[in-house]
C-alpha atoms as a PDB file:
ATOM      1  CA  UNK A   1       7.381  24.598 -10.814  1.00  0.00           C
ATOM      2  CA  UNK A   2       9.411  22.985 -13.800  1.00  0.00           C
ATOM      3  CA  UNK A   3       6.414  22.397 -16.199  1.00  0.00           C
ATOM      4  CA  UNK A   4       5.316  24.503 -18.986  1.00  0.00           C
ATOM      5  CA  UNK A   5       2.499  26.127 -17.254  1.00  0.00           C
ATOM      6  CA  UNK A   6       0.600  29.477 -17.371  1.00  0.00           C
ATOM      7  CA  UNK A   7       2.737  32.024 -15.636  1.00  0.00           C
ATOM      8  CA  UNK A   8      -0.859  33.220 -13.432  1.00  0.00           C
ATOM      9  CA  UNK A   9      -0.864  29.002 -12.717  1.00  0.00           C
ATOM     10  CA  UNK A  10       2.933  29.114 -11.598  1.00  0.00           C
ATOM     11  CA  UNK A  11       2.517  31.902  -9.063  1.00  0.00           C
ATOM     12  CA  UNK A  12      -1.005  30.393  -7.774  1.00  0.00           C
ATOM     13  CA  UNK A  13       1.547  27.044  -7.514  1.00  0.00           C
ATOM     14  CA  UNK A  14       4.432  28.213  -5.792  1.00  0.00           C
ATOM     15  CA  UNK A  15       2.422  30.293  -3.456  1.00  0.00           C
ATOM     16  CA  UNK A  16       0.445  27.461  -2.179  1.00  0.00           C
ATOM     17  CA  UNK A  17       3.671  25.335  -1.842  1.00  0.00           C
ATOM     18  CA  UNK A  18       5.313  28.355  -0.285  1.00  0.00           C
ATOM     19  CA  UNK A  19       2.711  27.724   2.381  1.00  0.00           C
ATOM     20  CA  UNK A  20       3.001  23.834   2.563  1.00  0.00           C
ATOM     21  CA  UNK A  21       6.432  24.113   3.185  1.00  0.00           C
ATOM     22  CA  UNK A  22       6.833  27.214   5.454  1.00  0.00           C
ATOM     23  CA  UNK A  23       3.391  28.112   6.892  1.00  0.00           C
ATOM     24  CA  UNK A  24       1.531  27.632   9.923  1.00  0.00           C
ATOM     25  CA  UNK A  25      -0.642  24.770  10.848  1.00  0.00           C
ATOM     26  CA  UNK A  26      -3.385  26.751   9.508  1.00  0.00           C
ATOM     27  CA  UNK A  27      -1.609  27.970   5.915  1.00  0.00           C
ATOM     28  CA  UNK A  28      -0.199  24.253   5.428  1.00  0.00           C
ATOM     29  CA  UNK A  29      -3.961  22.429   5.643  1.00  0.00           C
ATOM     30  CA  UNK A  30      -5.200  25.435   3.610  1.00  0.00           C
ATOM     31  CA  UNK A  31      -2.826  25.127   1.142  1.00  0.00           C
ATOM     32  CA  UNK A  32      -2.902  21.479   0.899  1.00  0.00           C
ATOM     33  CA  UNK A  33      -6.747  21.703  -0.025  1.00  0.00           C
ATOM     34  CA  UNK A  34      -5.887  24.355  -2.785  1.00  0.00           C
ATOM     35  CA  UNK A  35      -3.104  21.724  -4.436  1.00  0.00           C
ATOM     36  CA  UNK A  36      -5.732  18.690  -4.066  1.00  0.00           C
ATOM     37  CA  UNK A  37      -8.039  20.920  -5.982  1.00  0.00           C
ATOM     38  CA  UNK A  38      -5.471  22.000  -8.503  1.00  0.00           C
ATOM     39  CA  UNK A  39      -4.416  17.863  -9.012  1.00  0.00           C
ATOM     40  CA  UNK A  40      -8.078  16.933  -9.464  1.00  0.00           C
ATOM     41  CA  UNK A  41      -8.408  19.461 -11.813  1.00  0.00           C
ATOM     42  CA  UNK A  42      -5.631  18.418 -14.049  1.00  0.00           C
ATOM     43  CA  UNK A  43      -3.517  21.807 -12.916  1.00  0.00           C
ATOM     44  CA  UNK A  44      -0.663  19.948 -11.535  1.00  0.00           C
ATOM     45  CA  UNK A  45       1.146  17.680 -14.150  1.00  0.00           C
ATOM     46  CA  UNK A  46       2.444  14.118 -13.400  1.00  0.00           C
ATOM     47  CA  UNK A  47       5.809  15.187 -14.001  1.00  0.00           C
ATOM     48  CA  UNK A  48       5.886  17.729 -11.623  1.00  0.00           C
ATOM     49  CA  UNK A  49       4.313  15.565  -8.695  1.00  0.00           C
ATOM     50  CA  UNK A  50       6.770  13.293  -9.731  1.00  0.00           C
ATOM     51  CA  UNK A  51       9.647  16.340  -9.168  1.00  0.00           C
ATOM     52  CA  UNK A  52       8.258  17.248  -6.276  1.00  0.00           C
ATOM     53  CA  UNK A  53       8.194  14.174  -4.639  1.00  0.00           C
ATOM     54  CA  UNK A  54      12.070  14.540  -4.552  1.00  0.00           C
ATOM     55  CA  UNK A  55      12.060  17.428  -3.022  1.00  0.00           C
ATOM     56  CA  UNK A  56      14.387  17.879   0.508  1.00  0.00           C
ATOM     57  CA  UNK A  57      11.225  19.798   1.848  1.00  0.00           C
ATOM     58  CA  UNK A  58       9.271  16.888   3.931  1.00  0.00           C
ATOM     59  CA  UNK A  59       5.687  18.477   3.731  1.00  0.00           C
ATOM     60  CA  UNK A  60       6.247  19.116  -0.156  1.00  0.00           C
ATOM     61  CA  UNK A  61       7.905  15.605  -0.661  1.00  0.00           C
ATOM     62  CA  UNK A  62       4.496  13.931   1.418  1.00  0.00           C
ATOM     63  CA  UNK A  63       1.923  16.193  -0.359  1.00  0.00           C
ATOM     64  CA  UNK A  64       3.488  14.544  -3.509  1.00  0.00           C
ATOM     65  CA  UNK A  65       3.729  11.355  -2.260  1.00  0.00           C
ATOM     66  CA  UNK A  66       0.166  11.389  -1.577  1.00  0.00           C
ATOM     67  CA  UNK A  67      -0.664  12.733  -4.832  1.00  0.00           C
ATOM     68  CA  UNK A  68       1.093  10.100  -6.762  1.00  0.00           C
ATOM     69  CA  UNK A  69      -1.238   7.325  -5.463  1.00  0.00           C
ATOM     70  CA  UNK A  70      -4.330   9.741  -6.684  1.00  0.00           C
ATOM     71  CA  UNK A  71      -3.291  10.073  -9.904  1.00  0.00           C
ATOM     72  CA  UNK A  72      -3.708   5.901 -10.380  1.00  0.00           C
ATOM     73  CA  UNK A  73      -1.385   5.968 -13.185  1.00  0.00           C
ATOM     74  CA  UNK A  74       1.051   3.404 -13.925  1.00  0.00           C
ATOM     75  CA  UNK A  75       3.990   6.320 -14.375  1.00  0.00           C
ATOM     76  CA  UNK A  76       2.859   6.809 -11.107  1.00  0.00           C
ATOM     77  CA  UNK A  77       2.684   4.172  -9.861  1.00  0.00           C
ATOM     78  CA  UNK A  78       6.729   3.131 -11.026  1.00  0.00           C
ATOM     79  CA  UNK A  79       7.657   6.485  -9.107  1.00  0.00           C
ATOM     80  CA  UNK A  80       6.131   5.457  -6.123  1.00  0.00           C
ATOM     81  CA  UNK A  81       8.128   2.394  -6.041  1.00  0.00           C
ATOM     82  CA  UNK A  82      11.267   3.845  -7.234  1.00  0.00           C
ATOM     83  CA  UNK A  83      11.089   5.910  -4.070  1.00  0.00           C
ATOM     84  CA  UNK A  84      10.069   3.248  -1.897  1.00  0.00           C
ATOM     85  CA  UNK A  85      13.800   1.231  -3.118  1.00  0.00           C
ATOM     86  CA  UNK A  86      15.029   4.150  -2.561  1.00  0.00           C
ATOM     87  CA  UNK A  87      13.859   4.712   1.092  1.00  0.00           C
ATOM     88  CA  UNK A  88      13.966   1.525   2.377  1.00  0.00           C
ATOM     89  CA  UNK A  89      16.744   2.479   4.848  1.00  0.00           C
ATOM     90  CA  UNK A  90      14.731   6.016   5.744  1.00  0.00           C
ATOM     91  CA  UNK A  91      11.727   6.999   7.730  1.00  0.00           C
ATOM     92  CA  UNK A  92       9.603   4.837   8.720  1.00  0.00           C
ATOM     93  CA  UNK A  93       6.987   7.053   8.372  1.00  0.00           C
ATOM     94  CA  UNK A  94       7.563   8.142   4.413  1.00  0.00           C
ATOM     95  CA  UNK A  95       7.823   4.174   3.932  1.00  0.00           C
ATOM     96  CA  UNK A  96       4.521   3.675   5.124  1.00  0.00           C
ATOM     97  CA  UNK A  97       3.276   6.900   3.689  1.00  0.00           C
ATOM     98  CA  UNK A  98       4.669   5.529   0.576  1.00  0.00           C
ATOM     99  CA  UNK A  99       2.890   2.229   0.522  1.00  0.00           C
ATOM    100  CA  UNK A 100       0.258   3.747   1.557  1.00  0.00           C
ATOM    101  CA  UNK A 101       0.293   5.651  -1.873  1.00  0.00           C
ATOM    102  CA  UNK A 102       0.873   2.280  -3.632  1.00  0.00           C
ATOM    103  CA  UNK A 103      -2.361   0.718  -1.973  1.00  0.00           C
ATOM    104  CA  UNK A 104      -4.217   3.601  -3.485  1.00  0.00           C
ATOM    105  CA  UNK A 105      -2.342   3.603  -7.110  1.00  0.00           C
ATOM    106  CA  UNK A 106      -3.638   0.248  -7.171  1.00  0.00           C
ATOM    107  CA  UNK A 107      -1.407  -0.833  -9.773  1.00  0.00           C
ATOM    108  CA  UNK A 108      -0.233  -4.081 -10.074  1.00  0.00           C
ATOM    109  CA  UNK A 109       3.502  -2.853 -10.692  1.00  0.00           C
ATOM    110  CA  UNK A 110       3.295  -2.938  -6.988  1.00  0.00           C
ATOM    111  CA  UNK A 111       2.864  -6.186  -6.134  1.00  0.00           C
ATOM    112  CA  UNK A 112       6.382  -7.464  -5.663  1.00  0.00           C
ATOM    113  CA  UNK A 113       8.206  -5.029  -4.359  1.00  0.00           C
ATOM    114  CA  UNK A 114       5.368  -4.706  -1.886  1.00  0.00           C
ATOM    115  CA  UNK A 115       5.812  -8.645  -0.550  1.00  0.00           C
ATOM    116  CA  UNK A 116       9.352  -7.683  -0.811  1.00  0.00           C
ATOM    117  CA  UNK A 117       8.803  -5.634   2.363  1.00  0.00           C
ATOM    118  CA  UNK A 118       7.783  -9.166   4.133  1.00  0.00           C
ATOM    119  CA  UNK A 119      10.481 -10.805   2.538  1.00  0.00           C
ATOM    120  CA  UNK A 120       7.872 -12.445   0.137  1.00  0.00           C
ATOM    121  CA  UNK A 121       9.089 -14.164  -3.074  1.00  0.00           C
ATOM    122  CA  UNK A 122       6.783 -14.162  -5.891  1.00  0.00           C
ATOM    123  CA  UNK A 123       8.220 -17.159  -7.242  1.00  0.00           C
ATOM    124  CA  UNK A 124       6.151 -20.628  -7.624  1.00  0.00           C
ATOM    125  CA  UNK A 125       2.915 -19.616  -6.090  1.00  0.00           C
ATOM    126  CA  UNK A 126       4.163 -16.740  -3.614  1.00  0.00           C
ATOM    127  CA  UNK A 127       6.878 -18.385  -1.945  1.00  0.00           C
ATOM    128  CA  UNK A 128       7.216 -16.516   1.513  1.00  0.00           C
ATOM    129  CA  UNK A 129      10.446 -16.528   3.277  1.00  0.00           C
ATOM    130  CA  UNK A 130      10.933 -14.443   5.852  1.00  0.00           C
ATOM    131  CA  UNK A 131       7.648 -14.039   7.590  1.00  0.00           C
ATOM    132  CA  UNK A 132       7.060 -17.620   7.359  1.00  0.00           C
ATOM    133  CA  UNK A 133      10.223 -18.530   8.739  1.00  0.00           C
ATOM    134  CA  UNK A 134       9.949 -16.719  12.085  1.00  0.00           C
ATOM    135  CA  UNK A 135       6.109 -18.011  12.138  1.00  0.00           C
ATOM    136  CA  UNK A 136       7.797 -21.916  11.991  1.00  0.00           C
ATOM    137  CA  UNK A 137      10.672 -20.871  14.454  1.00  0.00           C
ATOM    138  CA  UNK A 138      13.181 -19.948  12.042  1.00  0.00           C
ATOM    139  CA  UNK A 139      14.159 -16.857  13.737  1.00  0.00           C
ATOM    140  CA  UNK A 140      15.650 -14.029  11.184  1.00  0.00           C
ATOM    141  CA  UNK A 141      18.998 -12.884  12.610  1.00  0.00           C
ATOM    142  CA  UNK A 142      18.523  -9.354  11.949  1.00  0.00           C
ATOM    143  CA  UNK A 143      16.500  -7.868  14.861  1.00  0.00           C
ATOM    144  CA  UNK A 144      16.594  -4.506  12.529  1.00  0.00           C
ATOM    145  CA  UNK A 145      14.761  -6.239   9.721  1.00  0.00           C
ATOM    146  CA  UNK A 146      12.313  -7.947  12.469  1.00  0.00           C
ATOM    147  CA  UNK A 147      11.649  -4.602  13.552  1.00  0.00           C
ATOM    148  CA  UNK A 148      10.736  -3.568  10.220  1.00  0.00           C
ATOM    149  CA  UNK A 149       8.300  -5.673   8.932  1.00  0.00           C
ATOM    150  CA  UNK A 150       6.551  -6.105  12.053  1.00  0.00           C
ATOM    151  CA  UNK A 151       5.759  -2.420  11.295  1.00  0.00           C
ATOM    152  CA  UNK A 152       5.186  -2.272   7.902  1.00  0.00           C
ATOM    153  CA  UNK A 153       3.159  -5.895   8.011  1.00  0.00           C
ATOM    154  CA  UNK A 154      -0.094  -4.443   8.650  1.00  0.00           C
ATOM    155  CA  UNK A 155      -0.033  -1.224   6.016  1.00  0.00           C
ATOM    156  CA  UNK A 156       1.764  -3.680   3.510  1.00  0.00           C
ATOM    157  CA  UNK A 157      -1.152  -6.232   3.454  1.00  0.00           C
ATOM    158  CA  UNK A 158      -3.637  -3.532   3.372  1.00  0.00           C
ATOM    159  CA  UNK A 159      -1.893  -1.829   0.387  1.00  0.00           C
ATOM    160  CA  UNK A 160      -1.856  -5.191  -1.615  1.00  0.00           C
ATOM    161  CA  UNK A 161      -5.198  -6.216  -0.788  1.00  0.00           C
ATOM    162  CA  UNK A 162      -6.067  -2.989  -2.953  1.00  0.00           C
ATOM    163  CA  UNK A 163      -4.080  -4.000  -5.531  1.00  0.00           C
ATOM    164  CA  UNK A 164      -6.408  -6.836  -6.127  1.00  0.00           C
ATOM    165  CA  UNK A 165      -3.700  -8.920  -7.800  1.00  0.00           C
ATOM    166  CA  UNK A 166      -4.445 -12.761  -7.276  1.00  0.00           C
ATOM    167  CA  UNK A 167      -0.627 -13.400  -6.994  1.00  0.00           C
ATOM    168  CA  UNK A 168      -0.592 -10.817  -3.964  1.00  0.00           C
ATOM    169  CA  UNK A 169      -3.841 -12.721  -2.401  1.00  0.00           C
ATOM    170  CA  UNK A 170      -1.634 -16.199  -2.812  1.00  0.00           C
ATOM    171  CA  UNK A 171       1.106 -15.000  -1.028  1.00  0.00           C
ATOM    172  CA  UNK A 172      -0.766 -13.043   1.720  1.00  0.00           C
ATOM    173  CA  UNK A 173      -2.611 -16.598   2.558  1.00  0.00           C
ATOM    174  CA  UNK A 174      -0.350 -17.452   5.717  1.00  0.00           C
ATOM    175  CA  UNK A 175      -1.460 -14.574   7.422  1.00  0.00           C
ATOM    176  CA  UNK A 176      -4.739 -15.611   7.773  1.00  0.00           C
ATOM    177  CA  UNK A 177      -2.818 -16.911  10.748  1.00  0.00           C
ATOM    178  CA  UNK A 178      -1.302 -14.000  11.675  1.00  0.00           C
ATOM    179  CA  UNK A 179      -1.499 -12.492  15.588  1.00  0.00           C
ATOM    180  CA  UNK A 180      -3.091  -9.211  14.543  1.00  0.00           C
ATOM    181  CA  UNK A 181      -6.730  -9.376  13.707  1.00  0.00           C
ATOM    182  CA  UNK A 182      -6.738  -6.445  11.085  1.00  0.00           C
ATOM    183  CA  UNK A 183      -4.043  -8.014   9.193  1.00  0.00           C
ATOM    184  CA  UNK A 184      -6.189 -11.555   9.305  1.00  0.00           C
ATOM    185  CA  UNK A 185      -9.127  -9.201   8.199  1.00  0.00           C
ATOM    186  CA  UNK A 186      -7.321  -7.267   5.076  1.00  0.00           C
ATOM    187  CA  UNK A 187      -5.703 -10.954   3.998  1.00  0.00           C
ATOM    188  CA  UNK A 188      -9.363 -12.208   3.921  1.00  0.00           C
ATOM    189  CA  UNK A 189     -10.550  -9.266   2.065  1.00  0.00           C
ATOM    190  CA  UNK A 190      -7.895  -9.766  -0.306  1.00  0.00           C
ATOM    191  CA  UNK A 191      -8.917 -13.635  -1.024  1.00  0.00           C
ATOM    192  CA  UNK A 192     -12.140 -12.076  -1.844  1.00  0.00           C
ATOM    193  CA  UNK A 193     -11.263  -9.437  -3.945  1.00  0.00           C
ATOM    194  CA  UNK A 194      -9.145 -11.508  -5.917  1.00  0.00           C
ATOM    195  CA  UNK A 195     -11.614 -14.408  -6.456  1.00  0.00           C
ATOM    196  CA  UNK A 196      -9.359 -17.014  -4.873  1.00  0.00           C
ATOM    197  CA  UNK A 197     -11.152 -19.715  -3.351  1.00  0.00           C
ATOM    198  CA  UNK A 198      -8.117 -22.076  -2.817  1.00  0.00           C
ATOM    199  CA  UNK A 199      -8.271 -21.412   0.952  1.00  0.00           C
ATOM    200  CA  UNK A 200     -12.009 -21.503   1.510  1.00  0.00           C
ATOM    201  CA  UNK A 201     -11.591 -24.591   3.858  1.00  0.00           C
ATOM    202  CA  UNK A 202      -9.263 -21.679   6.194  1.00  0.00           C
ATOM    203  CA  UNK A 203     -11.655 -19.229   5.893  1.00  0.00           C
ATOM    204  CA  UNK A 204     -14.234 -22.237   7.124  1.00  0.00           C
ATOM    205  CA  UNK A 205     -12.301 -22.909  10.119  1.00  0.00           C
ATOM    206  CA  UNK A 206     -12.061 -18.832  10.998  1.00  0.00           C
ATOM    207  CA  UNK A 207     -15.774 -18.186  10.334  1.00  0.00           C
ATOM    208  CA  UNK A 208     -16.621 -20.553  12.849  1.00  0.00           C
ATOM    209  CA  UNK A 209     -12.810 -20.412  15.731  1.00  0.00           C
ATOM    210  CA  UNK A 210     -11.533 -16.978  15.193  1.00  0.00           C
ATOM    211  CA  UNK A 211     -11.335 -15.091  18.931  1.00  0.00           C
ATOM    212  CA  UNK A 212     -12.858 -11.736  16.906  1.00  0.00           C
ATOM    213  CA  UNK A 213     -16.249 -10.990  15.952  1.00  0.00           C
ATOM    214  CA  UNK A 214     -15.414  -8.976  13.007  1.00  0.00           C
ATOM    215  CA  UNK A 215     -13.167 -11.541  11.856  1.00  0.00           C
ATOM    216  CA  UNK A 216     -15.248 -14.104  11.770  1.00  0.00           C
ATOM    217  CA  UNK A 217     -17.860 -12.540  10.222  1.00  0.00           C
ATOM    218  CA  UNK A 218     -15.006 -11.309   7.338  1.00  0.00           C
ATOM    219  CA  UNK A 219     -14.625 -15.190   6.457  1.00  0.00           C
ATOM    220  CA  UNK A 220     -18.354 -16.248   6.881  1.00  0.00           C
ATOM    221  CA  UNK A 221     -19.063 -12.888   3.972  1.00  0.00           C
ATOM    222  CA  UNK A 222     -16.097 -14.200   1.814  1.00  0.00           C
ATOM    223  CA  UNK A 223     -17.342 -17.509   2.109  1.00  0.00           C
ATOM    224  CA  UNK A 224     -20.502 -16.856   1.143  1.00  0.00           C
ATOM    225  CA  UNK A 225     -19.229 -15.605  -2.313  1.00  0.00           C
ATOM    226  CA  UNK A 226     -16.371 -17.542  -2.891  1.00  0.00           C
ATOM    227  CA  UNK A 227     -18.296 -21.145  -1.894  1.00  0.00           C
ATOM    228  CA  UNK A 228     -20.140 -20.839  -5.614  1.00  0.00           C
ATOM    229  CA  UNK A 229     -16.681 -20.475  -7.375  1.00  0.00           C
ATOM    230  CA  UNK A 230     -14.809 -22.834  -9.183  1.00  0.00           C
ATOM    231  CA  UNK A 231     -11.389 -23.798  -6.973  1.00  0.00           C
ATOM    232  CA  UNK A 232      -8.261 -22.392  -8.368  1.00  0.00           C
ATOM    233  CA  UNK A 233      -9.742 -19.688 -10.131  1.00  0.00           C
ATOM    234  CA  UNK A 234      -6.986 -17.379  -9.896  1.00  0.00           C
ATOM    235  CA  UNK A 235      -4.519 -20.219 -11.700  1.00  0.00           C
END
């Protein structure tokens, strides 16, 4: 541990991440508890989640991945997505561990290089590009980058809609349409959250046509709060 800490701290530290990295089933989930507890309790510094999230060791790199989107902070919050730029050719795994992490920062730093993911502009009104393309029969030509956000698509929308930023909730509006029903259910939530009533008349049409149950019943909820709104609230 690089921070100025009690030296009784330190050794309680490193012996606990002794154990995450090099320990049994058993020792790992018992030392992970024991480093939650530490974080909550202000033991751990940001800066040396932040270090550890570095680290070459995967279960100390995760644990601190992890930790980063509990501590809420915006510092946070920038290291998260500094790793996810700087993993976006890695695991696919740690990516979605590390939006994840984002989801539950719930900073709105986030926000863009989260739709960058889906090849989402932020631009006049949340722009998409990619995932709207292949939706109108635009095919991307990289079956690699397919690949990728068809993975990431569902963990990416559930990250923003925790964000609760109103420009994430504009751009996530074409997937009301999308094939998967929890990704229709987490862009709904997200109009909610956000207040934005511009698609109201969608979320009519899926309250009352949408093949799921819980679906439906997502839209008919949201529309039942967001009906009383003024339109264009989040402008």
């Amino acid at each position: 541990m690089a921070a100025k800490l009690p030296r009784r701290i330190i050794a309680q530290l490193d012996e606990q991440i002794g154990k995450l990295s090099k320990g049994v089933p058993e020792e790992r989930q018992e030392a992970m508890t024991r480093l939650v507890g530490f974080e909550q309790s202000g033991t751990i510094p940001l800066e040396s989640l932040i270090e550890m999230s570095d680290s070459p060791d995967s279960n100390l790199a995760i644990y601190a991945i992890m930790a980063l989107g509990r501590n809420k902070s915006t510092e946070a919050a920038k290291k998260l997505v500094k790793l996810l730029e700087d993993n976006r050719q890695g695991n696919m795994v740690k990516i979605e561990m590390i939006v994840d992490a984002l989801g539950a920062a719930g900073q709105k730093v986030a926000t863009r290089p989260l739709l960058g993911l889906l090849s989402i502009d932020v631009g006049a009104k949340g722009k998409l590009l990619g995932w709207l393309g292949r939706k109108s029969g635009k095919e991307q030509t990289d079956p690699e980058q397919v690949r990728v956000q068809d993975y990431l698509t569902l963990p990416v929308v559930r990250a923003l809609e925790n964000l609760m930023d109103p420009a994430a909730a504009e751009a996530l509006a074409p997937f009301l349409d999308h094939s998967d029903p929890l990704v229709r259910w987490h862009a709904i939530q997200a109009m909610l959250k956000c207040r934005v009533t511009d698609y109201n008349g969608k979320l009519q049409q899926m309250s009352k046509e949408d093949v799921h149950d819980l679906v439906r019943e997502a839209a008919l909820i949201a529309l039942s709060e967001l009906s009383p709104l003024p339109q264009s609230q989040n402008n």
